[in-house]
Protein backbone atom coordinates (compact mmCIF):
# COMPACT_ATOMS: atom_id res chain seq x y z
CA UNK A 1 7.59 -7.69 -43.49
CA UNK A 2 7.35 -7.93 -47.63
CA UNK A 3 11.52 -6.67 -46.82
CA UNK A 4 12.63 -8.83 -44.77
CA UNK A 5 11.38 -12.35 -46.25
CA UNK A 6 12.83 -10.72 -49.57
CA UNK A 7 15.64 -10.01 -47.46
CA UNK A 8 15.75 -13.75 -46.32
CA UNK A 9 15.34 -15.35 -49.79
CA UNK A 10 18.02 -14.07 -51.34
CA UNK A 11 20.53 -14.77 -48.57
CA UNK A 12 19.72 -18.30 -48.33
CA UNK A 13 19.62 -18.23 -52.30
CA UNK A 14 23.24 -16.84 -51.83
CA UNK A 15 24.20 -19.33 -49.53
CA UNK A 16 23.09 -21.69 -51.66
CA UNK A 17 24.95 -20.82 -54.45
CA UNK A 18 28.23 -21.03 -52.34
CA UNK A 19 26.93 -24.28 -51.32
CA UNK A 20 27.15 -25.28 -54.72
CA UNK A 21 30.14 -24.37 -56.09
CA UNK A 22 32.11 -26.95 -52.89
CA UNK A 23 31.01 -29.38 -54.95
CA UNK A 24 31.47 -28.68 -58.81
CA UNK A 25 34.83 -30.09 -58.71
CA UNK A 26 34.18 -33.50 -56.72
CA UNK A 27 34.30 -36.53 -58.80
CA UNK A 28 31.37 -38.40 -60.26
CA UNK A 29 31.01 -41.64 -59.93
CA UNK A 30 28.60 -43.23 -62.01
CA UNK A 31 28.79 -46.72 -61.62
CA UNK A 32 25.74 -46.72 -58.91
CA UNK A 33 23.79 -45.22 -61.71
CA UNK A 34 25.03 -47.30 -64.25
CA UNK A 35 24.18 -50.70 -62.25
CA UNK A 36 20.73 -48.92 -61.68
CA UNK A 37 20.16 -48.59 -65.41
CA UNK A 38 21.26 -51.84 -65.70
CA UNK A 39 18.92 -53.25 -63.69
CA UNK A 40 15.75 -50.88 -64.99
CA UNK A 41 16.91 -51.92 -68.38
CA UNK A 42 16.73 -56.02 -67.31
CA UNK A 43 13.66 -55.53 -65.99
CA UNK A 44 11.73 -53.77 -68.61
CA UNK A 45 13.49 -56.58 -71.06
CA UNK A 46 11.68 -58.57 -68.40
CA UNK A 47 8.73 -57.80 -68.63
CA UNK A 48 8.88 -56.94 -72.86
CA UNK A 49 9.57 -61.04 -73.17
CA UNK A 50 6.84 -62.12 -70.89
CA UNK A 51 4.16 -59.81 -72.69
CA UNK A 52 5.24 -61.10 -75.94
CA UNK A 53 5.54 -64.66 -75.03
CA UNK A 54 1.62 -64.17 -73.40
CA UNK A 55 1.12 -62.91 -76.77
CA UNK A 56 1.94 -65.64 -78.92
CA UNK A 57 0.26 -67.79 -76.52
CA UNK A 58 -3.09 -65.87 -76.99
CA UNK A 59 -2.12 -66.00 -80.92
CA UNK A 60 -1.29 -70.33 -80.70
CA UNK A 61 -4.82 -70.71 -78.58
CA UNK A 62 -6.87 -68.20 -81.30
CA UNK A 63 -5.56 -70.08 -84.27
CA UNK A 64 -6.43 -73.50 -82.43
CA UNK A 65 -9.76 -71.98 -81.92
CA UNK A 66 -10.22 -70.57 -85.72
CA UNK A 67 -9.65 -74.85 -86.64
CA UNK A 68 -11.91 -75.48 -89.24
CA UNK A 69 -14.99 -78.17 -87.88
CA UNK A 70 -15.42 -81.17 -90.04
CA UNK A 71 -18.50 -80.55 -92.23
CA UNK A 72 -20.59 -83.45 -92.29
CA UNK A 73 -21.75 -83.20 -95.87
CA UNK A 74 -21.56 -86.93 -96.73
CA UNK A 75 -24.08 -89.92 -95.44
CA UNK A 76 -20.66 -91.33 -94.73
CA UNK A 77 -19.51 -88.84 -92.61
CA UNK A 78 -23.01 -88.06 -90.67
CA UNK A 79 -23.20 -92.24 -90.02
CA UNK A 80 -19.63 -92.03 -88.99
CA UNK A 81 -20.46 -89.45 -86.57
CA UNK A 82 -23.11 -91.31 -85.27
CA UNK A 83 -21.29 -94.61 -84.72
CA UNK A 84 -18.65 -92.35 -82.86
CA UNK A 85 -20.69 -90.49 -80.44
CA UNK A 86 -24.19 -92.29 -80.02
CA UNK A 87 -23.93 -96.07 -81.89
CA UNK A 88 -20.49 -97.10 -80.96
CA UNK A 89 -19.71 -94.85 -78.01
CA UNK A 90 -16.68 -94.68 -79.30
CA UNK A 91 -16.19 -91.08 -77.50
CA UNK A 92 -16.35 -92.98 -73.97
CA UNK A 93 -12.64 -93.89 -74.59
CA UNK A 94 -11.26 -92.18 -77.68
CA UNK A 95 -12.53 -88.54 -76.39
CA UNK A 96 -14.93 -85.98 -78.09
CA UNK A 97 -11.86 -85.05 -80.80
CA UNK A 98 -10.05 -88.51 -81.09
CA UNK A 99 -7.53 -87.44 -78.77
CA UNK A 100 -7.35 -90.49 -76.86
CA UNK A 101 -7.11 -90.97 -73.01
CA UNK A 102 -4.21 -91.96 -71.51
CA UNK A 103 -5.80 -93.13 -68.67
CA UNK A 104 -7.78 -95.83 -70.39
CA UNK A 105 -4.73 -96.86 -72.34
CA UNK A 106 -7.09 -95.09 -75.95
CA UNK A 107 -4.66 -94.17 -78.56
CA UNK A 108 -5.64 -91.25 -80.60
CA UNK A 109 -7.91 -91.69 -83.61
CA UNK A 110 -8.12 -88.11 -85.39
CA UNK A 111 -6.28 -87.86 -88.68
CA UNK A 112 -5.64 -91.58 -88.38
CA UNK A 113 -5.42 -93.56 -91.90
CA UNK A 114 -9.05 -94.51 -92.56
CA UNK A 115 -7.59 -97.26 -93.98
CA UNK A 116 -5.84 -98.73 -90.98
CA UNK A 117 -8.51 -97.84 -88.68
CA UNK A 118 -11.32 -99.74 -90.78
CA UNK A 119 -8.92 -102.87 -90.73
CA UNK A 120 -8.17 -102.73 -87.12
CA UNK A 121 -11.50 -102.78 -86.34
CA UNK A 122 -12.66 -105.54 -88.66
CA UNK A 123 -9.26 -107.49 -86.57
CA UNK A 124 -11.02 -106.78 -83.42
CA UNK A 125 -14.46 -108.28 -84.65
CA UNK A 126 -12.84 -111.38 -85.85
CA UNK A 127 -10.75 -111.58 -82.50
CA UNK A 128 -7.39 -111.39 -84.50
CA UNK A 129 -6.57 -108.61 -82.12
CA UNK A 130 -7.65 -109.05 -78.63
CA UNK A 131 -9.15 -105.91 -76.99
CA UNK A 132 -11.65 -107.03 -74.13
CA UNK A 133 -12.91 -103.67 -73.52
CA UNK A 134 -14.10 -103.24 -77.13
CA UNK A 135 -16.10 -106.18 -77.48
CA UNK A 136 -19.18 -105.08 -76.68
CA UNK A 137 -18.99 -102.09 -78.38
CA UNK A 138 -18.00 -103.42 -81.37
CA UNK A 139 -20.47 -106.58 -81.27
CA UNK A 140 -23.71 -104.43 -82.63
CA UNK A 141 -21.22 -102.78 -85.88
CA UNK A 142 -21.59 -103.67 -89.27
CA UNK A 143 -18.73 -103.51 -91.71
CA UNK A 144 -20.60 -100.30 -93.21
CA UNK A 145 -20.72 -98.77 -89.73
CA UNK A 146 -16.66 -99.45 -89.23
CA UNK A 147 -16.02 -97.80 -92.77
CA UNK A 148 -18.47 -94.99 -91.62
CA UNK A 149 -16.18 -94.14 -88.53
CA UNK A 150 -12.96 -94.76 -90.42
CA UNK A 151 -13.77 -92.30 -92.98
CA UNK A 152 -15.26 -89.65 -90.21
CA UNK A 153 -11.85 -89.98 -88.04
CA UNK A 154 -9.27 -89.58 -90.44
CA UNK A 155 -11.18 -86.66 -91.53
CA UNK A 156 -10.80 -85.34 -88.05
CA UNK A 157 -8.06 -82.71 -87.51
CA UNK A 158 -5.17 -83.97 -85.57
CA UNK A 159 -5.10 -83.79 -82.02
């Protein structure tokens, strides 16, 4: 038995061989390999940008994250703060940053000129510019409170 399946391996290794040697001098064509590597190649090129572009995305949001806070170290600054969020409710329309909401028609605030803030609020007061929706929050403000909130929003980081 051990014989003859010796016997049998080496004739169909033999035949196999002969096999063989038909086709060592048939042409290669390696265009169907080459539009296959190609398209490996394109793919993995693929993929390399999209990992890298999720990357720098992760990278943009981190250093967004890593913003320094404002530090409220001044009386200015923590009655500022106030007037924004509790006082004034100035966050209603500006939002919690000074970003503004488009939908209420609330420009952005943060890293505004302190300067022209104060003034256009001390405008609104005296009704030399007309804004009916911030009457009433503006009608319990002092002049101190208005400087207060200038200084605390330009301090903001822009938005």
């Amino acid at each position: 038995m051990v014989k003859l399946i010796f016997f049998l391996a080496t004739l169909i290794s033999f035949a196999l061989v002969l096999t063989l040697g038909r086709y060592q001098n048939l042409p290669v064509n390696n265009e169907t390999f080459k539009a296959q590597e190609k398209k490996r190649m394109l793919l993995e090129e693929k993929k390399r940008r999209k990992a890298l572009a999720a990357k720098e995305a992760e990278a943009k949001a981190l250093a967004l994250a890593k913003k320094p806070t404002l530090v409220l170290d001044t009386p200015e600054l923590k009655n500022g703060y106030e007037v924004y969020f509790k006082k004034g409710k100035c966050i209603t329309c500006h939002g919690k940053k000074g970003e503004g909401k488009t939908s209420q028609k609330a420009p952005k605030l943060a890293a505004q000129h302190d300067w022209y803030i104060y003034s256009s609020l001390v405008k609104f007061k005296k009704r030399e510019r007309v804004n009916k929706k911030m009457e009433p929050y503006l009608r319990n403000l002092t002049e101190s409170d208005f400087k207060d909130v200038a200084t605390y929003l330009s301090k903001l980081p822009p938005q």
